[in-house]
N, C-alpha and C. Protein backbone atom coordinates (compact mmCIF):
# COMPACT_ATOMS: atom_id res chain seq x y z
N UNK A 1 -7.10 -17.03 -12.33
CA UNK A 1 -6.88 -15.81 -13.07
C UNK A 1 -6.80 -14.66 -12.08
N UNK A 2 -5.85 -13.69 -12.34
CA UNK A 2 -5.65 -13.07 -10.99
C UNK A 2 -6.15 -11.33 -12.41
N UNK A 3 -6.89 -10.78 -11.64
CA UNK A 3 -7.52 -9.69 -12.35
C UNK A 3 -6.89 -8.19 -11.93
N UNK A 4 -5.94 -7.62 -12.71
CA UNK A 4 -5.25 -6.13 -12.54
C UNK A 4 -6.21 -4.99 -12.62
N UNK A 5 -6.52 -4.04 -11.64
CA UNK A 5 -7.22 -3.33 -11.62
C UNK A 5 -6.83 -1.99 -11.74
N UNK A 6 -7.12 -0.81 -12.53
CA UNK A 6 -6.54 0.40 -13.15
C UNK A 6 -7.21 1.29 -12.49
N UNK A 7 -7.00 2.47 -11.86
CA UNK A 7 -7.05 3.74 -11.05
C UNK A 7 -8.92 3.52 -11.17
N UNK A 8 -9.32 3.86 -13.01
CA UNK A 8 -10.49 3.87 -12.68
C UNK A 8 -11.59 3.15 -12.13
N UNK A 9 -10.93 1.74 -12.10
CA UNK A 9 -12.13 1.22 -11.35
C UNK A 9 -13.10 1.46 -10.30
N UNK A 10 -11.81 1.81 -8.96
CA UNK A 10 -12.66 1.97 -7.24
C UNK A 10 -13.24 3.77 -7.67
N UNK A 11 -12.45 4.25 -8.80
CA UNK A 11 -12.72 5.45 -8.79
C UNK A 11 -14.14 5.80 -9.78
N UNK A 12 -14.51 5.37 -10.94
CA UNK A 12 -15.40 5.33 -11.37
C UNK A 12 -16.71 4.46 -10.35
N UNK A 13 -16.55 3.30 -9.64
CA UNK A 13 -17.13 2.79 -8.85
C UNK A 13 -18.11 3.62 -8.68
N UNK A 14 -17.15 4.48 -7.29
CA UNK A 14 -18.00 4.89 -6.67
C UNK A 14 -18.34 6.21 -6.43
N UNK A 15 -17.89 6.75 -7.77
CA UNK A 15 -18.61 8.13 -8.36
C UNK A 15 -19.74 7.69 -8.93
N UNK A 16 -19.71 6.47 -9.71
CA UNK A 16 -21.38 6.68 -10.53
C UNK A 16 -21.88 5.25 -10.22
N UNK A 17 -21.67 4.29 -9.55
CA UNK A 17 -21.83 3.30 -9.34
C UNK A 17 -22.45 2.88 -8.10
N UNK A 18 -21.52 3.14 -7.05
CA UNK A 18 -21.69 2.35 -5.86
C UNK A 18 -21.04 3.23 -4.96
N UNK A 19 -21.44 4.01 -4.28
CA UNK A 19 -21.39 4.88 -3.23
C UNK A 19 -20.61 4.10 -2.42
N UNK A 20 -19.60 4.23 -1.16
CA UNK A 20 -19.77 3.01 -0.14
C UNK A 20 -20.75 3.33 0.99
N UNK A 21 -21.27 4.61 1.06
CA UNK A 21 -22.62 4.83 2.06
C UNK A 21 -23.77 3.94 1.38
N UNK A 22 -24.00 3.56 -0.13
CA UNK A 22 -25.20 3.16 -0.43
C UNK A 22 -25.27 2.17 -0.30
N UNK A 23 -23.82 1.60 -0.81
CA UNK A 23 -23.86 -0.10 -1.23
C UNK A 23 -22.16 -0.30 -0.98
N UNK A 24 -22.00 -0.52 0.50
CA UNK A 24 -21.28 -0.93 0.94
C UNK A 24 -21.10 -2.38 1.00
N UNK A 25 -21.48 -3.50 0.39
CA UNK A 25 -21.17 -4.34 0.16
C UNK A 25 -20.10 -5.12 -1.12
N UNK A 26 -20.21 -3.89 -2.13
CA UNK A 26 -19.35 -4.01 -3.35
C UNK A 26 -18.29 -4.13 -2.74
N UNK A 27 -17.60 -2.57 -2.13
CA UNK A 27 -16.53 -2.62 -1.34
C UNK A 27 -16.00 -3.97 -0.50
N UNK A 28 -16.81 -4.40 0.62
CA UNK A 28 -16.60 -5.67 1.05
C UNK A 28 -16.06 -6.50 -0.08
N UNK A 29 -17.12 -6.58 -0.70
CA UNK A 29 -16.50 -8.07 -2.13
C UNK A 29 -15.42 -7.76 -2.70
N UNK A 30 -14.86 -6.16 -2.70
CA UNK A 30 -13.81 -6.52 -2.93
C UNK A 30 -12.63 -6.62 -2.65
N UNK A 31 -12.82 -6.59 -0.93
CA UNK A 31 -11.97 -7.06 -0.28
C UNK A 31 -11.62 -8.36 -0.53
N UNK A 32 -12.94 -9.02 -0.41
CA UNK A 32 -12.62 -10.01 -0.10
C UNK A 32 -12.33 -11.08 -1.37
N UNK A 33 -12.25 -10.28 -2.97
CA UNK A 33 -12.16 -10.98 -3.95
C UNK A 33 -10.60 -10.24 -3.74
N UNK A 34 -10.03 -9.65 -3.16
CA UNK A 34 -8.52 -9.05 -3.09
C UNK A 34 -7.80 -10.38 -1.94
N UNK A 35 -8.12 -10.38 -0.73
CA UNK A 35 -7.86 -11.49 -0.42
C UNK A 35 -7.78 -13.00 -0.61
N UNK A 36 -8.35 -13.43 -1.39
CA UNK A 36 -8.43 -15.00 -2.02
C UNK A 36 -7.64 -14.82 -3.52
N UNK A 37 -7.01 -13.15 -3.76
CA UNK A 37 -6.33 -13.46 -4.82
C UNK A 37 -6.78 -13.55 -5.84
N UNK A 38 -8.26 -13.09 -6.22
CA UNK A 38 -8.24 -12.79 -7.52
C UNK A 38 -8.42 -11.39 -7.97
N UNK A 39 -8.45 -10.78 -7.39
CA UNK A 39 -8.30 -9.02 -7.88
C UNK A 39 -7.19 -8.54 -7.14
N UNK A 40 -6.30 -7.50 -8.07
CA UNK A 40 -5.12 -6.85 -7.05
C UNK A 40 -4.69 -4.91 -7.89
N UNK A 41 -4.09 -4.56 -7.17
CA UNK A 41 -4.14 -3.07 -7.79
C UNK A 41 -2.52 -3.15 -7.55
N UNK A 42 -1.63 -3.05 -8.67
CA UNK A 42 0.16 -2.65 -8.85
C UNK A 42 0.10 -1.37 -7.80
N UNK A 43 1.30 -1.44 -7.65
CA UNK A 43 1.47 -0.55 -6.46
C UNK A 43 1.61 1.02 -7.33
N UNK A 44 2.51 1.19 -8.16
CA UNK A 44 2.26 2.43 -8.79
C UNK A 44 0.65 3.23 -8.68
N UNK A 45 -0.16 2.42 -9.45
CA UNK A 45 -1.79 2.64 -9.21
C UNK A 45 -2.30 2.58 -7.81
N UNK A 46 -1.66 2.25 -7.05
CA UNK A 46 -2.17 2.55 -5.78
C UNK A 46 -1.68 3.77 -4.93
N UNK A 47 -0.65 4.06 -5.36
CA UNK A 47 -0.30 5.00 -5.20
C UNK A 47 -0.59 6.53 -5.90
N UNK A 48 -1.17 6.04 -6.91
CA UNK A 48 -1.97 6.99 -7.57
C UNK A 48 -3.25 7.95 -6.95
N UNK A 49 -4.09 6.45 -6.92
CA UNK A 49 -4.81 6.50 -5.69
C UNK A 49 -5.29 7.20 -4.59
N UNK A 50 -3.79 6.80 -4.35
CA UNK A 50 -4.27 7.20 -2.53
C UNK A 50 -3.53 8.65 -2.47
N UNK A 51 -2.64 8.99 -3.51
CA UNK A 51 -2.63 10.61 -3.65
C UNK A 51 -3.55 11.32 -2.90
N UNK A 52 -5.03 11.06 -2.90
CA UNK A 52 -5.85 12.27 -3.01
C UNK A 52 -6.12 11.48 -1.19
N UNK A 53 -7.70 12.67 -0.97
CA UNK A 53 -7.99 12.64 -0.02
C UNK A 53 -9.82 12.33 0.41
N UNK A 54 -9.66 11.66 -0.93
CA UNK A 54 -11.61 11.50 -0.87
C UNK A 54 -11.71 9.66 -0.54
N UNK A 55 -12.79 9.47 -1.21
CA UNK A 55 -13.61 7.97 -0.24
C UNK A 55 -12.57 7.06 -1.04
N UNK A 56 -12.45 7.37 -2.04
CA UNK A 56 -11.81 5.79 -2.64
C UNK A 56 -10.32 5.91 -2.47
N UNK A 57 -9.21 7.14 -2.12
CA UNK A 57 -8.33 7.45 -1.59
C UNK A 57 -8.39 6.68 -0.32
N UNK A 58 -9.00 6.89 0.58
CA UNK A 58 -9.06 6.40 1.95
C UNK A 58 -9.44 5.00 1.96
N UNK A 59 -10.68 4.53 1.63
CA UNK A 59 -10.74 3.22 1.52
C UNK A 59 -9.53 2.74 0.64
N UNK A 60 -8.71 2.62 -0.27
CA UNK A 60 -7.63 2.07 -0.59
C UNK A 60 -6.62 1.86 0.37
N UNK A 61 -5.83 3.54 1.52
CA UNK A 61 -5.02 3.32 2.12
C UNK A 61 -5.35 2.45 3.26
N UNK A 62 -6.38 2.36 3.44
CA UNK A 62 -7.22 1.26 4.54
C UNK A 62 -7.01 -0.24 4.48
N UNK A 63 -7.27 -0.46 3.14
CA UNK A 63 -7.08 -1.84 2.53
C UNK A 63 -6.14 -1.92 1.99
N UNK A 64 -4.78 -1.66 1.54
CA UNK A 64 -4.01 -1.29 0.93
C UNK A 64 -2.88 -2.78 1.37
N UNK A 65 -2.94 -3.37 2.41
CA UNK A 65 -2.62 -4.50 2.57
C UNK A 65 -3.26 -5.82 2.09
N UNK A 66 -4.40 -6.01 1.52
CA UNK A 66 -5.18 -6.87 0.87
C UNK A 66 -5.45 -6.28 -0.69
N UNK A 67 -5.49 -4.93 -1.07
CA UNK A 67 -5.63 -5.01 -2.17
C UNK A 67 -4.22 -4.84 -2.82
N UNK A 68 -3.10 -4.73 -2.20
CA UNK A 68 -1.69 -4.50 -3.26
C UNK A 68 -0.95 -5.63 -3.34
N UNK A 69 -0.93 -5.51 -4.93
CA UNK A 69 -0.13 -6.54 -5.70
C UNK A 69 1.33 -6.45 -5.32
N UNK A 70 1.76 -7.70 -4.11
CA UNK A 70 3.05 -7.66 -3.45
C UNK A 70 4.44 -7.91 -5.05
N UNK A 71 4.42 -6.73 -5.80
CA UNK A 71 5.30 -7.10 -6.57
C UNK A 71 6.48 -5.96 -7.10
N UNK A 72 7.25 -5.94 -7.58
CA UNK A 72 7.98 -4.50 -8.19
C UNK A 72 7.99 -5.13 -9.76
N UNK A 73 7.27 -4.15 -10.43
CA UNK A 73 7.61 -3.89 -11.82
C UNK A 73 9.13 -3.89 -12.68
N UNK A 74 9.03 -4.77 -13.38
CA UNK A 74 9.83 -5.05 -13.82
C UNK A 74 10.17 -4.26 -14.78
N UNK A 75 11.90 -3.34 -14.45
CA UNK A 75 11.74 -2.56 -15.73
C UNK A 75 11.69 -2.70 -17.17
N UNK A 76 12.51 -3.58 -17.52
CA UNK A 76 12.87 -3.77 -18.78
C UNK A 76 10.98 -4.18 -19.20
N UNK A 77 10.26 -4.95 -18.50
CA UNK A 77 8.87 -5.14 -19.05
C UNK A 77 8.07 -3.42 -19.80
N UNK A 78 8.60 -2.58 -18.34
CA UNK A 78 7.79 -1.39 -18.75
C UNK A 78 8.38 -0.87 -20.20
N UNK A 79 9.87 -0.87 -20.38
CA UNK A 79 10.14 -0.11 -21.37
C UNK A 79 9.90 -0.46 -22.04
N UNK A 80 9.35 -2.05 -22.51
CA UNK A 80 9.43 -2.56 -23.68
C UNK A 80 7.76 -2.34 -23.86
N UNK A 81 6.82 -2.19 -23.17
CA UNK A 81 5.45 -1.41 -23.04
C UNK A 81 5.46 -0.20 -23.71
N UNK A 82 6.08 0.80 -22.87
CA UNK A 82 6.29 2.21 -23.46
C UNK A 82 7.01 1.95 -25.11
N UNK A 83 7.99 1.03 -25.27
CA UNK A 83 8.45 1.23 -26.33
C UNK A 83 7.40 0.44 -27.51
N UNK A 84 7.08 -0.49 -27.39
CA UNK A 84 6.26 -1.35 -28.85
C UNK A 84 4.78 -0.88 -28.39
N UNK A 85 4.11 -0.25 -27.23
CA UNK A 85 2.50 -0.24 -26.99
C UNK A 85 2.81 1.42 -27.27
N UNK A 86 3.57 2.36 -26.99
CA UNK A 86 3.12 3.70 -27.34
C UNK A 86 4.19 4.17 -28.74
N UNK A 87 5.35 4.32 -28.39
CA UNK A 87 6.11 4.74 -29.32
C UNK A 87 8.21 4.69 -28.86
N UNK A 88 8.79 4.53 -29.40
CA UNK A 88 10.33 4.08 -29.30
C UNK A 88 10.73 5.35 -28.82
N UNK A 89 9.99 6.75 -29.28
CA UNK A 89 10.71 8.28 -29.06
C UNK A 89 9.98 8.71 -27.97
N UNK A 90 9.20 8.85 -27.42
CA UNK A 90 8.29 9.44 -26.40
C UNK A 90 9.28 10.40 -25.74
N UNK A 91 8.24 11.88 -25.92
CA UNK A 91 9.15 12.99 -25.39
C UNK A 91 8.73 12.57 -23.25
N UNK A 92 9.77 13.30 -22.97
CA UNK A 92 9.12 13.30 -21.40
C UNK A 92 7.77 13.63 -21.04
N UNK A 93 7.13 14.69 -22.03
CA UNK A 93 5.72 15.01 -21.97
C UNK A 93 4.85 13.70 -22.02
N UNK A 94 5.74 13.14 -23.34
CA UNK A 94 4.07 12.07 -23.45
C UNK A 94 4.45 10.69 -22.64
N UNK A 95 5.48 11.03 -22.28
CA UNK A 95 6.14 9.73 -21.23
C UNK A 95 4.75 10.21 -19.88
N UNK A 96 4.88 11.20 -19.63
CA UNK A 96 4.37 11.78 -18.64
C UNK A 96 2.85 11.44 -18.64
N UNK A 97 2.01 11.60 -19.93
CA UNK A 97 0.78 11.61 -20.39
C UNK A 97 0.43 10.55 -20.17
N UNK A 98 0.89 9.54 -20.34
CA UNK A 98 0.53 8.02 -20.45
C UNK A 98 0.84 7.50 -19.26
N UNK A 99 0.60 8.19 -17.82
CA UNK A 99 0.35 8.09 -16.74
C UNK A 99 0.96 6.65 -15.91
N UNK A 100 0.47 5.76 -15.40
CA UNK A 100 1.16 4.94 -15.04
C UNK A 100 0.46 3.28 -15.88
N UNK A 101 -0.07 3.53 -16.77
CA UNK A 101 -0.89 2.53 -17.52
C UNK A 101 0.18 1.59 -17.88
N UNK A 102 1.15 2.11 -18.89
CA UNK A 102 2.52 0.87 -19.07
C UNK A 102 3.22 -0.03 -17.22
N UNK A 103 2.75 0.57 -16.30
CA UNK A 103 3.10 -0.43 -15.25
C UNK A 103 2.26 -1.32 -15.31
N UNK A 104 0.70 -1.19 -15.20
CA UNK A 104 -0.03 -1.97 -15.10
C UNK A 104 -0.04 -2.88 -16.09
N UNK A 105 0.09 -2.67 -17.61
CA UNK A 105 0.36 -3.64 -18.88
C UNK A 105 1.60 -4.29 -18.89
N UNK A 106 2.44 -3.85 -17.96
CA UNK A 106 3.68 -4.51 -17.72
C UNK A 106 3.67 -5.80 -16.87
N UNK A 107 2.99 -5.42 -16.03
CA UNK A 107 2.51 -6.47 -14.70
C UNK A 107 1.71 -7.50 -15.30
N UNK A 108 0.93 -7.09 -15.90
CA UNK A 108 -0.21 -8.29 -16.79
C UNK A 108 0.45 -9.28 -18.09
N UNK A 109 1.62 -8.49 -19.04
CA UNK A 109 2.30 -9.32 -19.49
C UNK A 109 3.44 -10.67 -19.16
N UNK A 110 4.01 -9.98 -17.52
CA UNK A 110 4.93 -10.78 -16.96
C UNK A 110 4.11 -12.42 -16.54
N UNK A 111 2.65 -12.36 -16.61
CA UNK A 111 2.09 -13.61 -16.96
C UNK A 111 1.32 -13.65 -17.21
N UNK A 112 1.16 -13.53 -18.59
CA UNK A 112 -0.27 -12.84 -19.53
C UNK A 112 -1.10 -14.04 -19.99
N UNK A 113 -0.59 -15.66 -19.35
CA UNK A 113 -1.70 -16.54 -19.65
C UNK A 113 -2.45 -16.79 -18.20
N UNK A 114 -1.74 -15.33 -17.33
CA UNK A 114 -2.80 -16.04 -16.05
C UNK A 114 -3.25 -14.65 -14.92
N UNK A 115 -3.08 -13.51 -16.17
CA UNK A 115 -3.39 -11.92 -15.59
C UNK A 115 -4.32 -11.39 -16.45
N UNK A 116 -5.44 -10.61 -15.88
CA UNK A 116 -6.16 -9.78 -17.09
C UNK A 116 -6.32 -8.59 -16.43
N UNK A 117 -6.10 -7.15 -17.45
CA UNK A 117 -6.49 -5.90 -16.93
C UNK A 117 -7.64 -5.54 -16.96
């Protein structure tokens, strides 16, 4: 089972969770559960990510070779996300609103008996 991971994870982490000064070992594990292939972050969301310039920004672009899902999103998957998971009309606003979540549900459907978000 290969496990899709969404912006908030490393980001909730280690705002209320797991520091990597406190408990730098989470981090490790999840390197190393990124390397053996069972956790991975779509590249859109990683790019999300690493936008900024704080700890989980940096630790991503660091690891960013072990934790990214070597794949390109498939469009027709996303639209058909955006279209049956939000709505068929979506103005550009709420195209906009709904952030990059339809990549990640896109990625998890293209083999949804062997991906979980």
């Amino acid at each position: 089972m290969l496990y899709l991971l969404d912006a908030d994870v490393p980001i909730d982490a280690i705002r209320y969770y797991y520091p990597m000064d406190r408990v730098p070992q989470v981090w490790e594990w999840l390197i190393a559960l990124a390397q053996s292939g069972q956790i991975k972050i779509p590249r859109e969301i990683c790019e999300e990510v690493s936008e900024g310039t704080d700890a989980v920004s940096n630790w991503l672009k660091e690891n960013s070779a072990d934790m990214l899902l070597q794949e390109i999103a498939s469009p027709p998957m996303v639209s058909r996300v955006i279209t049956k998971g939000y709505a068929p009309d979506l103005t550009d606003d709420e195209i906009e609103e709904t952030g990059k979540d339809p990549f990640l549900i896109a990625y998890a459907l293209i083999q949804a008996h062997k991906r979980v978000v």
